[in-house]
Protein backbone atom coordinates (compact mmCIF):
# COMPACT_ATOMS: atom_id res chain seq x y z
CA UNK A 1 53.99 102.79 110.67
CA UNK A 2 53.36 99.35 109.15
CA UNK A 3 56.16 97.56 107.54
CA UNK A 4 56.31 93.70 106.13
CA UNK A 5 59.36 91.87 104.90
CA UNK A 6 59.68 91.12 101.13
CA UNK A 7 63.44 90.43 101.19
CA UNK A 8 66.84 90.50 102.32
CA UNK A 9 69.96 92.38 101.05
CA UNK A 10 73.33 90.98 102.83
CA UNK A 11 72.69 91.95 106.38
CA UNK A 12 69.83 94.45 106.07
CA UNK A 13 65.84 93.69 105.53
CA UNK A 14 63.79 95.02 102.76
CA UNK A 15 60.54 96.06 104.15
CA UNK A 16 57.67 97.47 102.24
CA UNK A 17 55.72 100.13 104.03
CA UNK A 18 52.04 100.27 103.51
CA UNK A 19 48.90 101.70 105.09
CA UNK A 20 45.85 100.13 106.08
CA UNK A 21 42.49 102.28 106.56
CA UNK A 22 38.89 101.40 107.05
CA UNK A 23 36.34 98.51 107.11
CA UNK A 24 35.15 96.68 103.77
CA UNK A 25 36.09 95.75 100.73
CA UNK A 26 39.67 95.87 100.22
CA UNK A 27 41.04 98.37 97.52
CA UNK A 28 44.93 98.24 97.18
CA UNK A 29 46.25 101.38 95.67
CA UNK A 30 49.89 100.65 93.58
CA UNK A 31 51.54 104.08 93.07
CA UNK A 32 53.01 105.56 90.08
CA UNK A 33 56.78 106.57 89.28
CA UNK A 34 58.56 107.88 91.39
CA UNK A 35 56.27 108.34 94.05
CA UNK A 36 54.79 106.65 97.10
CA UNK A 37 51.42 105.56 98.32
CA UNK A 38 50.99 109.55 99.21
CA UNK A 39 49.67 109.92 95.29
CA UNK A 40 46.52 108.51 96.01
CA UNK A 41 45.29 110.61 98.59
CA UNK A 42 42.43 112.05 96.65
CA UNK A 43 41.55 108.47 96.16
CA UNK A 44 42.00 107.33 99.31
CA UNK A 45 39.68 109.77 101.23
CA UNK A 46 36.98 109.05 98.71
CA UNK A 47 36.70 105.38 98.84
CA UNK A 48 37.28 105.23 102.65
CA UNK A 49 33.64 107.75 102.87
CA UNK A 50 32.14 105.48 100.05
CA UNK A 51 33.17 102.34 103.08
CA UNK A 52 36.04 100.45 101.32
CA UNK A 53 38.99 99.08 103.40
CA UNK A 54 42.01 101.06 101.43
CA UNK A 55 45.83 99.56 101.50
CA UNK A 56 48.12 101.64 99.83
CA UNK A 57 52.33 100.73 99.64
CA UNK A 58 55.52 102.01 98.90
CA UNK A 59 57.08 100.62 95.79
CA UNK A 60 60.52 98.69 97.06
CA UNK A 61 63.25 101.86 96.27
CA UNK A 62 60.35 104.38 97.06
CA UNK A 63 58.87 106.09 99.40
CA UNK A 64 59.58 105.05 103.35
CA UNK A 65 60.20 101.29 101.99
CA UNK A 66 63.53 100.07 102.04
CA UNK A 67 65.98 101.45 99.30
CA UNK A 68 67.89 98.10 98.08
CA UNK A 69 69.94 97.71 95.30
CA UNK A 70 68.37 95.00 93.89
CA UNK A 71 64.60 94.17 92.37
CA UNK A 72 63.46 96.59 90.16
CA UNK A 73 61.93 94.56 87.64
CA UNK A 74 58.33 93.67 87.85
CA UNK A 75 58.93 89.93 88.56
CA UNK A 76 59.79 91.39 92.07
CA UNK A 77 57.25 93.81 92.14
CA UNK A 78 54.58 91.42 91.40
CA UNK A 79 55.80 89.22 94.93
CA UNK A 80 56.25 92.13 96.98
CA UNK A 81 52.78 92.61 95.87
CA UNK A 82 51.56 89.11 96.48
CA UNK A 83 53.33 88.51 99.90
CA UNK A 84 51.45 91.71 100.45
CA UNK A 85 48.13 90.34 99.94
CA UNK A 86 49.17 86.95 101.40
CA UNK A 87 50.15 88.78 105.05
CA UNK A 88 47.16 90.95 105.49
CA UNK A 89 45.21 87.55 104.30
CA UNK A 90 43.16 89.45 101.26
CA UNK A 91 40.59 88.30 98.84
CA UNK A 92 38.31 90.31 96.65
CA UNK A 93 40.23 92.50 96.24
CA UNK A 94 40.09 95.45 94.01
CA UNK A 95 43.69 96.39 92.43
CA UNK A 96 44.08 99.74 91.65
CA UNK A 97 47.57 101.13 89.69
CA UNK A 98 48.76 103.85 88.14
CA UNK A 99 51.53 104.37 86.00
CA UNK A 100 53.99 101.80 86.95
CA UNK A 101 51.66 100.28 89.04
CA UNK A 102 49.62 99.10 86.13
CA UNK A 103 52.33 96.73 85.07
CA UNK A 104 51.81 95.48 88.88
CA UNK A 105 48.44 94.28 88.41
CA UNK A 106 49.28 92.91 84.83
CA UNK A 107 52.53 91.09 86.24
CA UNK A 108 50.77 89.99 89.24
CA UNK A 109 47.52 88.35 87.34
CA UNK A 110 49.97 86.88 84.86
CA UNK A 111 52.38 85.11 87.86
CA UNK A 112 49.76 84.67 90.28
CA UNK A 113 46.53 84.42 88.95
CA UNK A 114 43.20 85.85 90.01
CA UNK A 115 41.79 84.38 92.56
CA UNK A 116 42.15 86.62 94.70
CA UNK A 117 41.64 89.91 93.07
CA UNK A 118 37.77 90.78 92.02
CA UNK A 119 37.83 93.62 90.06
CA UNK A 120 41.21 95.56 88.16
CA UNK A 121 41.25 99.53 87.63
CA UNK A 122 44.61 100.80 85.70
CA UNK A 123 45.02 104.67 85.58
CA UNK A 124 47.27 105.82 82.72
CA UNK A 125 48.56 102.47 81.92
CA UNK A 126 51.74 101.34 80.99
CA UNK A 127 50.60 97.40 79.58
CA UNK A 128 50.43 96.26 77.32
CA UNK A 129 53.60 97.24 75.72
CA UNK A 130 55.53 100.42 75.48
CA UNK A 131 58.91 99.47 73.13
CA UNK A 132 58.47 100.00 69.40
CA UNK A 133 59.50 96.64 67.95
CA UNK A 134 58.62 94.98 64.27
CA UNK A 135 55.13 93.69 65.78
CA UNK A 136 54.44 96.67 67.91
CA UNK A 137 54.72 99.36 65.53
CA UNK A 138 52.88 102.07 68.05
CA UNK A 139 55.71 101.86 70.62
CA UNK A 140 58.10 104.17 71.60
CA UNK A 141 61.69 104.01 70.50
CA UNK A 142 64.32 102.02 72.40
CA UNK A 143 66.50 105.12 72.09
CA UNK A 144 64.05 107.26 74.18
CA UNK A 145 64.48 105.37 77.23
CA UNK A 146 68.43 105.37 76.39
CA UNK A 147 68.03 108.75 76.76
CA UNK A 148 66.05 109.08 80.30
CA UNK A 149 68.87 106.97 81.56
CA UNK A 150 71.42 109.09 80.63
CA UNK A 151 69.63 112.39 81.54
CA UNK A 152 68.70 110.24 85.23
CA UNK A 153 72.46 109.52 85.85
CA UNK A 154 74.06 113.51 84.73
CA UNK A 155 71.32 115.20 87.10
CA UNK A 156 68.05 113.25 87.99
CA UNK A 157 67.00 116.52 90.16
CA UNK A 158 67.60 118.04 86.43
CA UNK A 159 65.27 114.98 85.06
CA UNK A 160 62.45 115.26 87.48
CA UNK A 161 61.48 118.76 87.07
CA UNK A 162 61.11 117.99 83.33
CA UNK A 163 59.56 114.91 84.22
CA UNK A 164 56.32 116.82 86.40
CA UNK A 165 56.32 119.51 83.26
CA UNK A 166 55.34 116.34 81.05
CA UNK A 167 53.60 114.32 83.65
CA UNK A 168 51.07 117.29 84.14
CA UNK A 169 51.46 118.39 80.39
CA UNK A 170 51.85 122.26 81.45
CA UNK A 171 52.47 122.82 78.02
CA UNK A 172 48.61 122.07 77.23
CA UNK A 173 47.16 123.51 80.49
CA UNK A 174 49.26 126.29 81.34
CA UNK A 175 49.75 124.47 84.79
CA UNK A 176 46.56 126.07 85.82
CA UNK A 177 45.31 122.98 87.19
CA UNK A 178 48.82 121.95 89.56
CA UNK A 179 50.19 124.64 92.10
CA UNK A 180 53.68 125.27 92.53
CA UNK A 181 53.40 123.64 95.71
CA UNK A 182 51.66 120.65 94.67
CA UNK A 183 54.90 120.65 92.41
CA UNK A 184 57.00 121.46 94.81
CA UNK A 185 55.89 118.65 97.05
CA UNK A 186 55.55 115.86 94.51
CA UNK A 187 59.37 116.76 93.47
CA UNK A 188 60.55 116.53 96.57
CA UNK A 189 59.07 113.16 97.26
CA UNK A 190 60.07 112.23 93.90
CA UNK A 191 63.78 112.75 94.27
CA UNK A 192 63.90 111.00 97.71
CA UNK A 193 63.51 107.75 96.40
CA UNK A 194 66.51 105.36 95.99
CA UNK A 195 68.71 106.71 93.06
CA UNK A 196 69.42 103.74 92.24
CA UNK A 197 65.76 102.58 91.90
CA UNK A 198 64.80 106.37 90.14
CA UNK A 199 67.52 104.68 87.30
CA UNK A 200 67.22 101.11 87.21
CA UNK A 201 63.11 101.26 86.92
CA UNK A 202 63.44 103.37 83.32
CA UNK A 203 64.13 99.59 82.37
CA UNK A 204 61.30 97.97 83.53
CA UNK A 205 59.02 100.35 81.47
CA UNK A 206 59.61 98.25 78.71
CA UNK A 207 58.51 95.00 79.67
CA UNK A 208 56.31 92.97 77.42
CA UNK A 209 53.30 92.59 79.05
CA UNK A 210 50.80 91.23 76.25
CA UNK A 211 51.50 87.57 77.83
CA UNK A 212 50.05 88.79 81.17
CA UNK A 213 47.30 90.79 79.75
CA UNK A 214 45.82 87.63 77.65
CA UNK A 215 45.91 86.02 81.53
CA UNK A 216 43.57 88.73 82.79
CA UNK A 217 40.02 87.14 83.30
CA UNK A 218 38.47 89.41 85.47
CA UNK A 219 36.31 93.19 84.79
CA UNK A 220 39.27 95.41 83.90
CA UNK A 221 38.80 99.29 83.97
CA UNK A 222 40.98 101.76 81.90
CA UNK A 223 41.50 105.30 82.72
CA UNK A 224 43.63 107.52 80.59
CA UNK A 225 43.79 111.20 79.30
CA UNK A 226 43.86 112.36 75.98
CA UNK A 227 46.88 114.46 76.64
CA UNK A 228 49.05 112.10 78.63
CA UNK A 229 52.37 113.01 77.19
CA UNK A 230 53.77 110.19 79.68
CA UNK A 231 52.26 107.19 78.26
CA UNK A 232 50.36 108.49 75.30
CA UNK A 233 46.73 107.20 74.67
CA UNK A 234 48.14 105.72 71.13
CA UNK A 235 50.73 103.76 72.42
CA UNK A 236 48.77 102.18 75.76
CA UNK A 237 45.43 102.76 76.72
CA UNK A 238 43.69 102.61 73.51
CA UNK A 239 46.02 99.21 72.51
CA UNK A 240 45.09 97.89 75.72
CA UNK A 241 41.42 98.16 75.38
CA UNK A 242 41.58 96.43 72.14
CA UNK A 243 42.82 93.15 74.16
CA UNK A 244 41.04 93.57 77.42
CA UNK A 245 38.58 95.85 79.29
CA UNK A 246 37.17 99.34 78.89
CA UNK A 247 37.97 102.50 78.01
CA UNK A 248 37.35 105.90 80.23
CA UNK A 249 38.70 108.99 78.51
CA UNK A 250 39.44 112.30 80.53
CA UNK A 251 39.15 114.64 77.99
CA UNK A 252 42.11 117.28 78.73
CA UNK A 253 43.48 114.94 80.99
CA UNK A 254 47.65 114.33 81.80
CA UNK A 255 49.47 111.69 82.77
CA UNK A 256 48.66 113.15 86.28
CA UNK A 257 44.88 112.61 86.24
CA UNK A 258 44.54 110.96 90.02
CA UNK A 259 45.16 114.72 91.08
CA UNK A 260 44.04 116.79 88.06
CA UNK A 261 41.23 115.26 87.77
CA UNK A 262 40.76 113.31 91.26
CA UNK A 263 36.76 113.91 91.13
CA UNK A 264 36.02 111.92 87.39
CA UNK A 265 38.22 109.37 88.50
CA UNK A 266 36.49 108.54 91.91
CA UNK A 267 33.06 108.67 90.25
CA UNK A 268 34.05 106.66 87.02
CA UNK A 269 35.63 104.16 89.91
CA UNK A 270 32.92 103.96 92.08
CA UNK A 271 30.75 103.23 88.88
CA UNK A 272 32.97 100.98 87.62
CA UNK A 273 32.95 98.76 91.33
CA UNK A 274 29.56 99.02 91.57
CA UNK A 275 28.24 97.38 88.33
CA UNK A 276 31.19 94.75 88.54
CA UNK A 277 30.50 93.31 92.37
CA UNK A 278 32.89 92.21 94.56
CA UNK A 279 33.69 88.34 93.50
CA UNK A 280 35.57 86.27 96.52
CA UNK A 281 36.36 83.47 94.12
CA UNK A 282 38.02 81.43 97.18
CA UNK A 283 35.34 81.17 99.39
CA UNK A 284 33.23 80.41 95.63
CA UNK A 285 35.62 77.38 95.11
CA UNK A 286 34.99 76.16 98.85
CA UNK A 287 31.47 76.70 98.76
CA UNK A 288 31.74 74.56 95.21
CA UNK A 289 33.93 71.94 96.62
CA UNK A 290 31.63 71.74 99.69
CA UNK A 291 28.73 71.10 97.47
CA UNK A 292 30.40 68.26 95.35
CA UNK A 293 31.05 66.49 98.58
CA UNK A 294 27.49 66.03 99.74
């Protein structure tokens, strides 16, 4: 298993784990809540046969990355995600997040910039700004997330099984699209993430991210189903969109869409990569600078 360092925490290291498969362009896969890198695996085995180079992580608090007490706020995120990129010495790079790893790419374009990243895909996003304030009138009230915190500290087990009913909206499909075990598993992998981390992340959700999105200047891809009782349509995608990039709508589609719908995601991806080439903007500025010399 591969591991970098983003961090310390008194005596201890925080390490990241991540994976690194295949030759090509690089695709980094950012997880949604509370999961790991193991969410993509649809995704994953397609883009490795279609020859991308695929890098998924563990979100710091999830997964088999360290479980600190500390940095779960997307400042933080966005550097483990850049020393990330900066260690396995990336450009081009495709980011693709879902969930909570959409405000990753947003975050990380806003702090960082783009030169390195090519091309931006978010799945079910949470930019570019979930709280219902006086200039955001489609958010969601404060007092919702009040109450995931509370329900997270009386009995997150309680929490996350609730959580998958709404993440997969059963309620519109019946679950006839997500087995029990396919349930089963992601529930077990959801509740053996940091508890601390399962808590402190509900705040993050609210970030403002409409700074970072004006900073994205790259192709930008949005995937989101119409039933995503999550982060509904309303409130993210279709707001989004209206700032930056374009629109893909999975009719029927959850929150949980990677595996629901793995198949129209690959394909709209793939289309999406493929009409938007890879841009290595670094080796572009050396090439110019190069040029202006002679």
């Amino acid at each position: 298993m591969s591991y970098i360092k983003v961090g310390s925490e008194n005596q201890s290291d925080i390490n990241i784990h991540y994976t690194d498969h295949g030759r090509g362009e690089p695709v980094i896969l950012i997880h949604g809540y509370p999961f790991s890198g193991m969410a993509w695996e649809r995704q994953e085995a397609f883009l490795l046969e279609q020859g991308y180079r695929v890098i998924t992580y563990d979100r710091r608090g999830f997964g088999k990355s360290s479980h600190p007490s500390k940095g779960y706020d997307y400042d933080t995120f966005a550097s483990d995600l850049d020393t990330l990129i900066n260690t396995l010495d990336l450009t081009g790079v495709t980011l693709v997040g879902h969930s909570m790893g959409t405000g990753e790419i947003a975050r990380y374009i806003g702090k960082f910039g783009s030169s390195k990243i090519s091309r931006a895909i978010m799945v079910s996003p949470i930019p570019p700004f979930l709280l219902k304030t006086p200039d955001n009138e489609t958010g969601v009230e404060r007092e919702v997330f009040e109450g995931f915190k509370k329900t997270i500290k009386e009995d997150r087990y309680a929490f996350m099984t609730d959580f998958l009913d709404k993440f997969y909206s059963r309620s519109f499909m019946n679950g006839g699209k997500v087995s029990e075990e396919k349930l089963r598993a992601d529930f077990n992998l959801g509740v053996s993430s940091s508890p601390i981390g399962f808590l402190r992340c509900v705040d993050s959700w609210i970030e403002d991210f409409r700074p970072d999105v004006k900073m994205i200047d790259l192709p930008l891809l949005v995937i989101q189903g119409d039933e995503d009782q999550i982060l509904p349509i309303d409130s993210t995608g279709k707001v989004l969109t209206q700032m930056k990039g374009e629109l893909h709508v999975v009719s029927g589609g959850s929150h949980g869409i990677p595996w629901t719908h793995g198949d129209e995601i690959n394909r709209a991806m793939l289309e999406f990569m493929e009409k938007n080439p890879r841009l290595v903007r670094e080796r572009a500025d050396e090439q110019m600078i190069h040029k202006d010399m002679h």
